[in-house]
Protein backbone atom coordinates (compact mmCIF):
# COMPACT_ATOMS: atom_id res chain seq x y z
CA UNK A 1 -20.55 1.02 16.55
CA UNK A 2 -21.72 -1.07 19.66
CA UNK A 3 -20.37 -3.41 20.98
CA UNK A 4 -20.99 -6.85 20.62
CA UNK A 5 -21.10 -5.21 16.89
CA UNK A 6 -24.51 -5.95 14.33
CA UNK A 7 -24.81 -7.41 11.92
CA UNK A 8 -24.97 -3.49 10.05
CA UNK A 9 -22.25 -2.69 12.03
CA UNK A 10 -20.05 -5.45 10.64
CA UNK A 11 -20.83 -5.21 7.04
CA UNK A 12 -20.12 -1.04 7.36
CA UNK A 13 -16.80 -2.63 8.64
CA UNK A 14 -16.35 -4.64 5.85
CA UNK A 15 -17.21 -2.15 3.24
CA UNK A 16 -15.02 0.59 4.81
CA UNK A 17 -12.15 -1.45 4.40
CA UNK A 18 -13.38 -3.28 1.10
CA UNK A 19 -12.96 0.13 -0.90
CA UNK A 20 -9.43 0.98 0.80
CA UNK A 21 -6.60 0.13 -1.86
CA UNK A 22 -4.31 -1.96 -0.27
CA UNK A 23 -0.60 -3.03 -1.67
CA UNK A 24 -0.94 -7.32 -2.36
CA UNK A 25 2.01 -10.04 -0.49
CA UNK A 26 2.54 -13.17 -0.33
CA UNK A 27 3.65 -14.98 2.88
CA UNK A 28 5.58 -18.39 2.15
CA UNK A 29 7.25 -20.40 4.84
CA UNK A 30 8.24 -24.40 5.51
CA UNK A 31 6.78 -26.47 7.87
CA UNK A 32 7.66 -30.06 8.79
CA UNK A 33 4.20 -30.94 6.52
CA UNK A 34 5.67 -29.13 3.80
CA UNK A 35 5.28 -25.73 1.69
CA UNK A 36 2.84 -23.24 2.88
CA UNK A 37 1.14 -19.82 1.61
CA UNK A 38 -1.30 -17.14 1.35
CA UNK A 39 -2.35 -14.21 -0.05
CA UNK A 40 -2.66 -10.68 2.59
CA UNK A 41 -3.46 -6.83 1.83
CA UNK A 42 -2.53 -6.64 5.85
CA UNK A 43 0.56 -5.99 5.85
CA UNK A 44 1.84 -2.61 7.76
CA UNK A 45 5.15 -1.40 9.03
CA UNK A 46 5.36 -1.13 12.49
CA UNK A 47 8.81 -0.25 13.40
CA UNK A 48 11.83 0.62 11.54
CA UNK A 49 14.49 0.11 14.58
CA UNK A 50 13.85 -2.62 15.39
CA UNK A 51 12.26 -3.57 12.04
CA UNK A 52 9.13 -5.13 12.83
CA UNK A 53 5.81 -5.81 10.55
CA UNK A 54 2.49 -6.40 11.01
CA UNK A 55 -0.36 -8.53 9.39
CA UNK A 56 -3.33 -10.80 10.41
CA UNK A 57 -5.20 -14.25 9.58
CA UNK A 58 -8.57 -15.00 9.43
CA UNK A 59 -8.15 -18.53 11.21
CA UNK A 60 -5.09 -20.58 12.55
CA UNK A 61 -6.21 -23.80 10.42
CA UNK A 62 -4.71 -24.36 6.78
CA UNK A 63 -2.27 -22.02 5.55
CA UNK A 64 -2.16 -19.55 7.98
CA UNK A 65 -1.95 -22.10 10.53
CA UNK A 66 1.17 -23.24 8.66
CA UNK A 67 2.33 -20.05 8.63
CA UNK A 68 1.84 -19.67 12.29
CA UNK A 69 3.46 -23.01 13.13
CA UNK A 70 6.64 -22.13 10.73
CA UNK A 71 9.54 -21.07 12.20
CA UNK A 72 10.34 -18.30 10.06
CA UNK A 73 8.51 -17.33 6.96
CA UNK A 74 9.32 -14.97 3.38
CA UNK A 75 6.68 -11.68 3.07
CA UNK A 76 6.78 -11.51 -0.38
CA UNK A 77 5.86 -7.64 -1.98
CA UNK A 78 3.98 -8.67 -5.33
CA UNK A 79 4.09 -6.95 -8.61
CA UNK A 80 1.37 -6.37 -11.06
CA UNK A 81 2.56 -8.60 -12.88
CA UNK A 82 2.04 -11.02 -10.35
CA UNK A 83 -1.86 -11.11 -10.02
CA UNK A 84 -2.40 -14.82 -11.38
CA UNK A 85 0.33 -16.11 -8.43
CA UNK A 86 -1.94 -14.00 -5.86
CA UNK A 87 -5.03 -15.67 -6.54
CA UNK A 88 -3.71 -18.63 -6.60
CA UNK A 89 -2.39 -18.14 -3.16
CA UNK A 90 -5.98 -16.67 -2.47
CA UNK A 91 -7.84 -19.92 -3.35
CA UNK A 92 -7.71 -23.24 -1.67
CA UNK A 93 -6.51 -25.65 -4.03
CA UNK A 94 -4.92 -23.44 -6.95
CA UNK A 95 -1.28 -24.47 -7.88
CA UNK A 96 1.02 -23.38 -5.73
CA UNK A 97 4.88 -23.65 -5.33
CA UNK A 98 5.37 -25.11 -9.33
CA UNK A 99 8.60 -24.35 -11.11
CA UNK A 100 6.11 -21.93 -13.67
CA UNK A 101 6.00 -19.63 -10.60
CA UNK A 102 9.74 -19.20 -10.52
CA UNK A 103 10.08 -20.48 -6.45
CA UNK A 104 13.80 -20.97 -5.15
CA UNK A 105 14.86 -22.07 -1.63
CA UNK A 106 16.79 -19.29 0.69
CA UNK A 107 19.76 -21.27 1.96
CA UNK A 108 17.98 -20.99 5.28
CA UNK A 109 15.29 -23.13 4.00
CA UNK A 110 12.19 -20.97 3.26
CA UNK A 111 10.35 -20.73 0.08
CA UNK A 112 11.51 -17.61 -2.04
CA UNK A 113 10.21 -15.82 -5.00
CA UNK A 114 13.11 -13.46 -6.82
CA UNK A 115 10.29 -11.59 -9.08
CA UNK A 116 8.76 -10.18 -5.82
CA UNK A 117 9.99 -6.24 -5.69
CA UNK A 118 11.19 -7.03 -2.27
CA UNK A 119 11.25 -9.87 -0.25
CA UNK A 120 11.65 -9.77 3.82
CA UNK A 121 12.42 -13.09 5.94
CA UNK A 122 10.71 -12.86 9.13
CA UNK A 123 10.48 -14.46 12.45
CA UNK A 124 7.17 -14.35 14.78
CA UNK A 125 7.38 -11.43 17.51
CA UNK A 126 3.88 -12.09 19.30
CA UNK A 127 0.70 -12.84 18.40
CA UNK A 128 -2.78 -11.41 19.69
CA UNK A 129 -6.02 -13.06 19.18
CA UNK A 130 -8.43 -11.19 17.89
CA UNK A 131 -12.30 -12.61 17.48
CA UNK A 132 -11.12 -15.47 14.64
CA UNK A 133 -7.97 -13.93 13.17
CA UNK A 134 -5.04 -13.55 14.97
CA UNK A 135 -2.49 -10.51 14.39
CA UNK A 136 1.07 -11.73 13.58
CA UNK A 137 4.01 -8.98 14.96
CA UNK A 138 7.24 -10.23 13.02
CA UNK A 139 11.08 -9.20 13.56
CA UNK A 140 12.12 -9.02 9.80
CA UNK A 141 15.95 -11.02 9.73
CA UNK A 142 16.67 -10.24 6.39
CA UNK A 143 15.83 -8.08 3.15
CA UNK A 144 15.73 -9.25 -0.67
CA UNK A 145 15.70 -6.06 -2.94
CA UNK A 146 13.86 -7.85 -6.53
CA UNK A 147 13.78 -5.45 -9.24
CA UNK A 148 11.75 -2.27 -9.03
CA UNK A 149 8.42 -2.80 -10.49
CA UNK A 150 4.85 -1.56 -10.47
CA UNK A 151 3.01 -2.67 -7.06
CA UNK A 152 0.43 -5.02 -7.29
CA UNK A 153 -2.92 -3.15 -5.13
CA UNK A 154 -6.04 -4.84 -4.01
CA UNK A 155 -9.62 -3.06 -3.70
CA UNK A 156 -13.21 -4.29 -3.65
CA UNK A 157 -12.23 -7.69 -4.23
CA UNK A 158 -10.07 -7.10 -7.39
CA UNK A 159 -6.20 -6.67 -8.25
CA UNK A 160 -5.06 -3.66 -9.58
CA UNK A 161 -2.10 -2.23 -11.13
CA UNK A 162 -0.93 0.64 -8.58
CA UNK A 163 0.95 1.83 -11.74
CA UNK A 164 -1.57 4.60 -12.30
CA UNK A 165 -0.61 6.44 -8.75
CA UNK A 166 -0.01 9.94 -9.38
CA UNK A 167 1.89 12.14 -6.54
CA UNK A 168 -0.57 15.17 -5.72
CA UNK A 169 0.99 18.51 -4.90
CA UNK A 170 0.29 19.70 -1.17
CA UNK A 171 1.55 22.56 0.94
């Protein structure tokens, strides 16, 4: 690729990444406006000791601007039974935060969702600017084990149930 990128460059970009499964969370935090959250197939481990994550925004406005502004914030791992709730995280204006969803408070004050798998309350590390997104490095404070369940995977611009992973032998 060159550098600045095309406009071919950046759409090979996009498509590489467009057809790579990724696993579906929600990030949910409280700011002094009130309840925020979004949808992100970003998320990555980055450290076990300390235990550290990874994910980025495409903008600091809206959500993830709430997100960015909240002092500590709830990475929600969704299920597949969860792909309504993730698009309407995905899409400005969909209901969000309603008593259908099943949302209770952590005593700490952050927006929490028991049906997620797991749940991990977080704290911002650093952040780096990138072009418009920014990438978030968070020190995870606590863990919320939900009950096992079939990951919820994203590809191509669709949800998927990763249910239909099959281990492969290798040597």
């Amino acid at each position: 690729m060159s550098y600045p990128a095309t406009p071919d460059d950046i759409q090979r970009f996009k498509d590489a990444f467009r057809l790579h499964p990724a696993g579906v969370a929600l990030v949910a935090g409280n700011t002094a406006e009130g309840l925020v959250g979004l949808t992100l197939s970003s998320i990555a481990s980055v450290s076990a000791d300390p235990p550290v994550l990874s994910f980025s925004v495409t903008r600091s406005t809206g959500s993830a601007g709430g997100i960015l502004s909240a002092g500590t914030f709830v990475v929600h791992f969704l299920t597949d039974q969860q792909a309504q709730l993730a698009m309407n995280f995905a899409r400005t204006g969909s209901p969000r935060f309603t008593e259908e969803q099943g949302w209770q408070t952590l005593p700490t004050g952050e927006p929490y969702l028991p049906s997620a798998s797991m749940a991990l309350r977080c704290t911002i590390r650093e952040t780096l600017p990138v072009g418009p997104s920014v990438l978030i490095l968070a020190n995870v404070l606590d863990t919320y084990q939900g009950e096992p369940a079939t990951p919820l995977v994203y590809r191509d611009r669709t949800f998927f149930s990763g249910g239909g992973l099959e281990a492969l032998p290798v040597e």
